[in-house]
PDB file of N, CA and C in Angstrom:
ATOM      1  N   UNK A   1      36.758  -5.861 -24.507  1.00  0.00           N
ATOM      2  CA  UNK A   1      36.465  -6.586 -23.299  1.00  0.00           C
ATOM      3  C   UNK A   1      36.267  -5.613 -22.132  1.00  0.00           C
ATOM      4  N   UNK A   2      36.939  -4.594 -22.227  1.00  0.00           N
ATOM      5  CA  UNK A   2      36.903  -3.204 -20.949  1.00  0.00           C
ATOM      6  C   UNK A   2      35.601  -2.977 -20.994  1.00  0.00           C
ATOM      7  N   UNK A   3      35.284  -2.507 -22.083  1.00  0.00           N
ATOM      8  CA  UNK A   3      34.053  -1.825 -22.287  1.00  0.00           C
ATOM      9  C   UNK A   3      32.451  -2.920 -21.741  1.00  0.00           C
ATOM     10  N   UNK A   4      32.674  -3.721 -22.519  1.00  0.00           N
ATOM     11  CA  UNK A   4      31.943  -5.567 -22.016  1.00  0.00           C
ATOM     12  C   UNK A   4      32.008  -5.036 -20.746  1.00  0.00           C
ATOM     13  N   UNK A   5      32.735  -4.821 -19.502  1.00  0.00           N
ATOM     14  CA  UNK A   5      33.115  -4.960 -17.901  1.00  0.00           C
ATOM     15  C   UNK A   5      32.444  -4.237 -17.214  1.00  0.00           C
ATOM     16  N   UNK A   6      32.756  -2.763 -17.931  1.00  0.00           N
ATOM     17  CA  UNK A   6      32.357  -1.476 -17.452  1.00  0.00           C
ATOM     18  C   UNK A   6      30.857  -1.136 -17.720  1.00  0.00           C
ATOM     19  N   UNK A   7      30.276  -1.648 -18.928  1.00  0.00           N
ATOM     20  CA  UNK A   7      28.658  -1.720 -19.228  1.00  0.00           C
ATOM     21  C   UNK A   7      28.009  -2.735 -17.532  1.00  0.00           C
ATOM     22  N   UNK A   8      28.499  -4.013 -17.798  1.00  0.00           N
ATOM     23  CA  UNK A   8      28.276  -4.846 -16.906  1.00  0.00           C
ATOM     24  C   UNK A   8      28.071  -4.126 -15.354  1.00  0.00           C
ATOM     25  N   UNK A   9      29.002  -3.878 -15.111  1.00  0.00           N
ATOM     26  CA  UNK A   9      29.253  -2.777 -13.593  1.00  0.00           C
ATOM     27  C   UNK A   9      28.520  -1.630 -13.495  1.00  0.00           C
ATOM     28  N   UNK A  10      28.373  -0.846 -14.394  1.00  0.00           N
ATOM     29  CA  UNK A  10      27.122   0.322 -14.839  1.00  0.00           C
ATOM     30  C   UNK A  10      25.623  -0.455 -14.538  1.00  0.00           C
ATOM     31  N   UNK A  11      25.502  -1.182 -15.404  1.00  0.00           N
ATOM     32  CA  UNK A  11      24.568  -1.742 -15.118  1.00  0.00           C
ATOM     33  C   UNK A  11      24.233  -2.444 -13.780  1.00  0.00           C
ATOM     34  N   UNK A  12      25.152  -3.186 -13.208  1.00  0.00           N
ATOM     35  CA  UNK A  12      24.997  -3.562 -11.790  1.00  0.00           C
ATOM     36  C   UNK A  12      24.694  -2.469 -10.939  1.00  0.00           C
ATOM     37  N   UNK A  13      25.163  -1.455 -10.913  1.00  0.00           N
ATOM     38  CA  UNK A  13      25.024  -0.601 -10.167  1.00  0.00           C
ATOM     39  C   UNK A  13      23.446   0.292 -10.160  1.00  0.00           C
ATOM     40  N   UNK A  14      23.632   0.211 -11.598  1.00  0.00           N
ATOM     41  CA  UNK A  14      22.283   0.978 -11.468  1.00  0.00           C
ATOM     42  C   UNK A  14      20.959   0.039 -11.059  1.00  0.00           C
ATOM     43  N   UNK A  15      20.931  -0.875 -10.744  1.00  0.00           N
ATOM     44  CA  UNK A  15      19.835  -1.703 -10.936  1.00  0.00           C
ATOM     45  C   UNK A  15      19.728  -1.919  -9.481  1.00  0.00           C
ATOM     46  N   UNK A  16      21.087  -2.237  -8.367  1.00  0.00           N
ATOM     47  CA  UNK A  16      21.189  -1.751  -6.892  1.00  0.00           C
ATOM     48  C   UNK A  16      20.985  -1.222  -6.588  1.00  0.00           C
ATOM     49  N   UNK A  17      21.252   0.273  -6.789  1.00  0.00           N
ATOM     50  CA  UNK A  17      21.464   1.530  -6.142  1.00  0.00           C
ATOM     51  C   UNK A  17      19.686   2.285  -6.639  1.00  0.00           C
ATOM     52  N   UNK A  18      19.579   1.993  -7.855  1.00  0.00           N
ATOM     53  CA  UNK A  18      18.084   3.004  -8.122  1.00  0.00           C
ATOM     54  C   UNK A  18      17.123   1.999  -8.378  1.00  0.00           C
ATOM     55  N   UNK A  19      17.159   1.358  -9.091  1.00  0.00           N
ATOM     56  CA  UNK A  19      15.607   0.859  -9.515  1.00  0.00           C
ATOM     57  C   UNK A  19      14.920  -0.663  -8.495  1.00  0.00           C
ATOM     58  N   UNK A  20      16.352  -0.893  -7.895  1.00  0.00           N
ATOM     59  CA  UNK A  20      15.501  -2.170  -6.282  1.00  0.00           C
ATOM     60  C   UNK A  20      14.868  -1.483  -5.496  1.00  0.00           C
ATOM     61  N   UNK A  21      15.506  -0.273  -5.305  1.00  0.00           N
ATOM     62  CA  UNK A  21      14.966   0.755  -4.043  1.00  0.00           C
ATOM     63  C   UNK A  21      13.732   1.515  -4.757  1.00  0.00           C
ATOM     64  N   UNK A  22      13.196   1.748  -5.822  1.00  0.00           N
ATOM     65  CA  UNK A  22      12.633   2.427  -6.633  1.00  0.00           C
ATOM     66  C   UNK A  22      11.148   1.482  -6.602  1.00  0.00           C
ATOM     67  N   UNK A  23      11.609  -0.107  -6.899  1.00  0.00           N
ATOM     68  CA  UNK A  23      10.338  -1.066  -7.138  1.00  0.00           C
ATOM     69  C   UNK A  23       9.462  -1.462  -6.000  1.00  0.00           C
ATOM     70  N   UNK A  24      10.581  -1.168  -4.727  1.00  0.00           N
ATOM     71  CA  UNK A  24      10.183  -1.899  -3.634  1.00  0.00           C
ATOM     72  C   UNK A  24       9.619  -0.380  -2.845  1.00  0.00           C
ATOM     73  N   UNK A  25       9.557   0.525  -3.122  1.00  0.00           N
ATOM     74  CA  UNK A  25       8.414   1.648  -3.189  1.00  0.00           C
ATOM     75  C   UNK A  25       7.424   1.502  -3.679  1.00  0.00           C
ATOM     76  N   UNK A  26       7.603   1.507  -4.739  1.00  0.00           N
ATOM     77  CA  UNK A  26       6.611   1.392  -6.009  1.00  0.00           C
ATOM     78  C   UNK A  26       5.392   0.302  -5.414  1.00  0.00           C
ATOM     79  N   UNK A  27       6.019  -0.796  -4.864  1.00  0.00           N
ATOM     80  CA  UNK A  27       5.128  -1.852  -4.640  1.00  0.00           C
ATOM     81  C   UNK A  27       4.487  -1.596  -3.382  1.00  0.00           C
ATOM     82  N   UNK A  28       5.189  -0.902  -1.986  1.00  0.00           N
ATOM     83  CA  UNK A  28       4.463  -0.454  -0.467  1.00  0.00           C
ATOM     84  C   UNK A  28       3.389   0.157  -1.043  1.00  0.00           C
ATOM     85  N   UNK A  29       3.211   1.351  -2.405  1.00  0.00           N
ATOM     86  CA  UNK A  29       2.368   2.606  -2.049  1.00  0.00           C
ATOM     87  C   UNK A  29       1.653   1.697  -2.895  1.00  0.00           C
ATOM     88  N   UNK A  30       1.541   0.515  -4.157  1.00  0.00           N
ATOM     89  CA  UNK A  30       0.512   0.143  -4.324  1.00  0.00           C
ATOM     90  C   UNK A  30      -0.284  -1.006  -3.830  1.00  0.00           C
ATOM     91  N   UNK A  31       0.432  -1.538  -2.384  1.00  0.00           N
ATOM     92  CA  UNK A  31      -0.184  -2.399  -1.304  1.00  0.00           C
ATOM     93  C   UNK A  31      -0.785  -1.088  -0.466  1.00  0.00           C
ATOM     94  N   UNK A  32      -0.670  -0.028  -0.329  1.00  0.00           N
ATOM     95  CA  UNK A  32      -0.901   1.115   0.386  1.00  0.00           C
ATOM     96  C   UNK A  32      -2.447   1.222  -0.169  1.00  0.00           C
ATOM     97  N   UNK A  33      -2.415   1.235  -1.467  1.00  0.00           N
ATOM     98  CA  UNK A  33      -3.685   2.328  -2.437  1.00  0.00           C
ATOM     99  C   UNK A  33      -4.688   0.725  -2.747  1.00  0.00           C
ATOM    100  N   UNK A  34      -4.176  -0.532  -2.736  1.00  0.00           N
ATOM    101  CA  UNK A  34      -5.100  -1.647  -3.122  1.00  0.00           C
ATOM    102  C   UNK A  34      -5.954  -1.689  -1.560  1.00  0.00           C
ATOM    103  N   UNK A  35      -5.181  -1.158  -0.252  1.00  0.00           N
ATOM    104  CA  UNK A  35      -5.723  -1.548   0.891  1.00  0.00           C
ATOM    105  C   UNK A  35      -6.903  -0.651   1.133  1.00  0.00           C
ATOM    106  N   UNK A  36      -6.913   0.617   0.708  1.00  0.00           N
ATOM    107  CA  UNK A  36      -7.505   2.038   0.808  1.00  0.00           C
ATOM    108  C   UNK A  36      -8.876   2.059  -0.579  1.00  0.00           C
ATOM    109  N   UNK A  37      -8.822   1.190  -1.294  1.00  0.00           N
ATOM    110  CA  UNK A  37      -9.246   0.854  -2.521  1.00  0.00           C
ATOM    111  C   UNK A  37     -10.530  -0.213  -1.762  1.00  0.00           C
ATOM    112  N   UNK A  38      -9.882  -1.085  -0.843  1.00  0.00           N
ATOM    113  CA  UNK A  38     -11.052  -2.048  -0.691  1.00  0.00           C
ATOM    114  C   UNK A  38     -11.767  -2.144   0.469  1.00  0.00           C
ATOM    115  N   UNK A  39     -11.402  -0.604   1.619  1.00  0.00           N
ATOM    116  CA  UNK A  39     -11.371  -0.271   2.542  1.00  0.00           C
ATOM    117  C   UNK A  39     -12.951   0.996   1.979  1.00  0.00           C
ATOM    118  N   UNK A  40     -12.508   1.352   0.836  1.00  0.00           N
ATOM    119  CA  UNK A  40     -13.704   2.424   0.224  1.00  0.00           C
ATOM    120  C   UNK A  40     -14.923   1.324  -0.291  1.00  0.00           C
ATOM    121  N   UNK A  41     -14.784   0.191  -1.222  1.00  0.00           N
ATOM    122  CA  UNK A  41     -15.591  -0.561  -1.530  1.00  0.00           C
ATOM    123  C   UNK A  41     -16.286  -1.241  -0.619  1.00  0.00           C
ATOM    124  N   UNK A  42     -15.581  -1.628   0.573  1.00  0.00           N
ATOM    125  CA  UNK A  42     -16.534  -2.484   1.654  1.00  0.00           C
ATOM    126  C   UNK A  42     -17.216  -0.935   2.323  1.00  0.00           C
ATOM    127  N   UNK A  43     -16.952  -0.228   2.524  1.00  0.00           N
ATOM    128  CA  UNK A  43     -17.816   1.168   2.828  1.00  0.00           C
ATOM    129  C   UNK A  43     -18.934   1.302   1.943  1.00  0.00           C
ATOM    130  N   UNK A  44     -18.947   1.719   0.566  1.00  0.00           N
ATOM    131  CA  UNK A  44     -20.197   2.206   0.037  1.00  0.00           C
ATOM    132  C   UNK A  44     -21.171   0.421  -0.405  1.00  0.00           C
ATOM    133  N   UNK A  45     -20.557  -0.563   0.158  1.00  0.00           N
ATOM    134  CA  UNK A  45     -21.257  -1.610  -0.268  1.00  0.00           C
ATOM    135  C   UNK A  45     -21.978  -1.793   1.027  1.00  0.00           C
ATOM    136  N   UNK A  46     -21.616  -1.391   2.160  1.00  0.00           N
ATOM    137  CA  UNK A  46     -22.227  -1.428   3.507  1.00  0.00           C
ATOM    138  C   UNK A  46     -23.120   0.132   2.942  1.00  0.00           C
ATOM    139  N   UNK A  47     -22.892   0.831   2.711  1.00  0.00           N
ATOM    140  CA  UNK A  47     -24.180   1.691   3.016  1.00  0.00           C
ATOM    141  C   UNK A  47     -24.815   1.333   1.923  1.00  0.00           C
ATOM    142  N   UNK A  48     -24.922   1.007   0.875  1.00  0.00           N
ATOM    143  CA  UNK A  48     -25.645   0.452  -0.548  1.00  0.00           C
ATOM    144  C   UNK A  48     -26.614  -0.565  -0.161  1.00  0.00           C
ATOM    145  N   UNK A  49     -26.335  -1.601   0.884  1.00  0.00           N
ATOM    146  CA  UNK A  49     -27.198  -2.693   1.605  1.00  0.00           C
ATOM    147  C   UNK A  49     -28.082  -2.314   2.344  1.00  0.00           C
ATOM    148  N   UNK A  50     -27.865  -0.514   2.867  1.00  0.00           N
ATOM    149  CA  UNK A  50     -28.901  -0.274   3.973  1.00  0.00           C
ATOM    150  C   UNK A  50     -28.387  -0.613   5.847  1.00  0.00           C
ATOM    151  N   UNK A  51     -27.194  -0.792   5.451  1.00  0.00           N
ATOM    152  CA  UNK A  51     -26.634  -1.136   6.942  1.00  0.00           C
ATOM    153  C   UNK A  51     -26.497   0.085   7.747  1.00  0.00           C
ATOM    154  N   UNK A  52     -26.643  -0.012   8.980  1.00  0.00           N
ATOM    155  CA  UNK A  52     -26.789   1.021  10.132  1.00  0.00           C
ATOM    156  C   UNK A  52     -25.339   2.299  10.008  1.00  0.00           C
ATOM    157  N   UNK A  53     -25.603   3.340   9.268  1.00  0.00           N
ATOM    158  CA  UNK A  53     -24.713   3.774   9.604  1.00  0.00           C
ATOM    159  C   UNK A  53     -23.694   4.420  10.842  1.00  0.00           C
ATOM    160  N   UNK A  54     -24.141   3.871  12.069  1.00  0.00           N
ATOM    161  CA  UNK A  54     -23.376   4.121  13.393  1.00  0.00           C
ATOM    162  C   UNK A  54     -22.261   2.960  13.508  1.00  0.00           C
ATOM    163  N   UNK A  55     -22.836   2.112  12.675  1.00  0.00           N
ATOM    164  CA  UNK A  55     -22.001   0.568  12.548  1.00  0.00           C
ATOM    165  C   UNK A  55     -20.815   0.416  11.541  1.00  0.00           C
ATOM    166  N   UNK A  56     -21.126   1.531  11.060  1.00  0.00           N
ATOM    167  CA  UNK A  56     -20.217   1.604  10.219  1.00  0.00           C
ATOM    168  C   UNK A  56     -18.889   1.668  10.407  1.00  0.00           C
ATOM    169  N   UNK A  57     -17.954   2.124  11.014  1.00  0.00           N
ATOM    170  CA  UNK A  57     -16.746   2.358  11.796  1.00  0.00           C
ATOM    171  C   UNK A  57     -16.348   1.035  11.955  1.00  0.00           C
ATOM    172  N   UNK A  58     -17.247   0.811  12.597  1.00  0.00           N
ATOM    173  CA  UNK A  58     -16.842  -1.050  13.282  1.00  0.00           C
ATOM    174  C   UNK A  58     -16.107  -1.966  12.417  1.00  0.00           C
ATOM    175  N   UNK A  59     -17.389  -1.755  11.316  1.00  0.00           N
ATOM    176  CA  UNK A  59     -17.080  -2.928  10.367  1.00  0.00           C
ATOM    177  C   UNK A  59     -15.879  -2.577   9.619  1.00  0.00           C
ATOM    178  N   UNK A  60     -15.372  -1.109   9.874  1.00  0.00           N
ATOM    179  CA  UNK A  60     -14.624  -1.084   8.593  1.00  0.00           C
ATOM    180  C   UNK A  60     -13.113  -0.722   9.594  1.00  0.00           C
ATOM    181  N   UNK A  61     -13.193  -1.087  10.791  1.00  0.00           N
ATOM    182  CA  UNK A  61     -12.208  -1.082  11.476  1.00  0.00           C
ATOM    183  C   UNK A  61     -11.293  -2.448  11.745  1.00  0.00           C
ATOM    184  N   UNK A  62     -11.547  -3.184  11.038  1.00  0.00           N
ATOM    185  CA  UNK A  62     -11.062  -4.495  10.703  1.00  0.00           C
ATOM    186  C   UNK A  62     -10.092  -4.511   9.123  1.00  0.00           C
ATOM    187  N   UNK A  63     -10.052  -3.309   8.456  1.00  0.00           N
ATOM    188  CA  UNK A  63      -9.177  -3.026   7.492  1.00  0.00           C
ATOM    189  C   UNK A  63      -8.046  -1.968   7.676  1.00  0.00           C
ATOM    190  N   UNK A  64      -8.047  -1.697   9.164  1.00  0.00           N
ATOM    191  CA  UNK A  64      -6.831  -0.690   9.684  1.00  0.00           C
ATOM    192  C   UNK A  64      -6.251  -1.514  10.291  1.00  0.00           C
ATOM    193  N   UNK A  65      -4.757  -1.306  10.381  1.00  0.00           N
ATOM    194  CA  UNK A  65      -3.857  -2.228  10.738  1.00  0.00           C
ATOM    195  C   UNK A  65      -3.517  -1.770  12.404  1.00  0.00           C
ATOM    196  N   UNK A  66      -3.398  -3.036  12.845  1.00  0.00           N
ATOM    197  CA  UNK A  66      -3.967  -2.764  14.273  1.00  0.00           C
ATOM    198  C   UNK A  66      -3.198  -2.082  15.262  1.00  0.00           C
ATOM    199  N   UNK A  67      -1.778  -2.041  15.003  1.00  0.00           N
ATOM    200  CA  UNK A  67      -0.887  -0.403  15.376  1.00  0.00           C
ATOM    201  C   UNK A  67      -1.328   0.918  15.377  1.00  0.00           C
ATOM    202  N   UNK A  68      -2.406   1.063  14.198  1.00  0.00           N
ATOM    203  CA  UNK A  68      -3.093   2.088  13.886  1.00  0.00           C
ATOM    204  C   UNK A  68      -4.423   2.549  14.673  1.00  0.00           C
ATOM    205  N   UNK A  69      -5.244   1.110  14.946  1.00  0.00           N
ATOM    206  CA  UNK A  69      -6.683   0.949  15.374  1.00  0.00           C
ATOM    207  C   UNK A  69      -6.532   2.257  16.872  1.00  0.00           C
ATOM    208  N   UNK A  70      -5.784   2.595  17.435  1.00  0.00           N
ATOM    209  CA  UNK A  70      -5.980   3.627  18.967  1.00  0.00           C
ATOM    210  C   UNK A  70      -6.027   4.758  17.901  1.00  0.00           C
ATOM    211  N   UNK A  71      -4.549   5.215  17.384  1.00  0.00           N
ATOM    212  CA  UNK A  71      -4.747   6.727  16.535  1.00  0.00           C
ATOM    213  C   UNK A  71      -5.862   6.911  15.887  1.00  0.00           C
ATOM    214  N   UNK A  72      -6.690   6.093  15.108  1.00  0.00           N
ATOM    215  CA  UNK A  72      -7.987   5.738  14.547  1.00  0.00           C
ATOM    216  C   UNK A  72      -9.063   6.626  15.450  1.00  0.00           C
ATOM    217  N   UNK A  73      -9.664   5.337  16.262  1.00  0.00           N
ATOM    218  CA  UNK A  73     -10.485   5.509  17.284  1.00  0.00           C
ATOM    219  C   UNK A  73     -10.352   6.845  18.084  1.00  0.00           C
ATOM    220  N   UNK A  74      -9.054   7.603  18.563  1.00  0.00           N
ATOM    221  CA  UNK A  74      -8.888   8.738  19.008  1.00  0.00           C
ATOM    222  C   UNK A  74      -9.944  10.216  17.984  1.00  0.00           C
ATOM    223  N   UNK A  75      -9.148  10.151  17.061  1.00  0.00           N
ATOM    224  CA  UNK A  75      -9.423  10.850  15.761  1.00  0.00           C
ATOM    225  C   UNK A  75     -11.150  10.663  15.445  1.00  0.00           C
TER     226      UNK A  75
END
């Protein structure tokens, strides 16, 4: 029954301490790389159409998050 307790608690622990904090990474950098992913596709599908490339910025400044949009525009 000790042993039953101590697996149990091992296991609790590890599943708290490393792999919640581990998934909920895991999941920012691939909301990070799906955003950057469709941020490249609406780009080469705008120049693939023949759209103005001075316009380009514009359109694709609606996929930066808008905390970001000044550091952006500076740069």
């Amino acid at each position: 029954m000790a042993v039953a307790l101590l697996t149990t608690m091992y296991g609790a622990i590890v599943a708290n301490v490393l792999c919640i904090p581990l998934i909920q990474k895991l999941q920012q950098l691939d909301f990070k790389e799906k955003c950057n992913n469709e941020l490249i596709i609406e780009a080469v599908m705008f120049i693939q159409s023949g759209g103005n490339p001075r316009l380009m910025p514009d359109v694709l400044m609606g996929y930066v998050a808008p905390k970001k949009r000044a550091a952006v525009k500076t740069e």
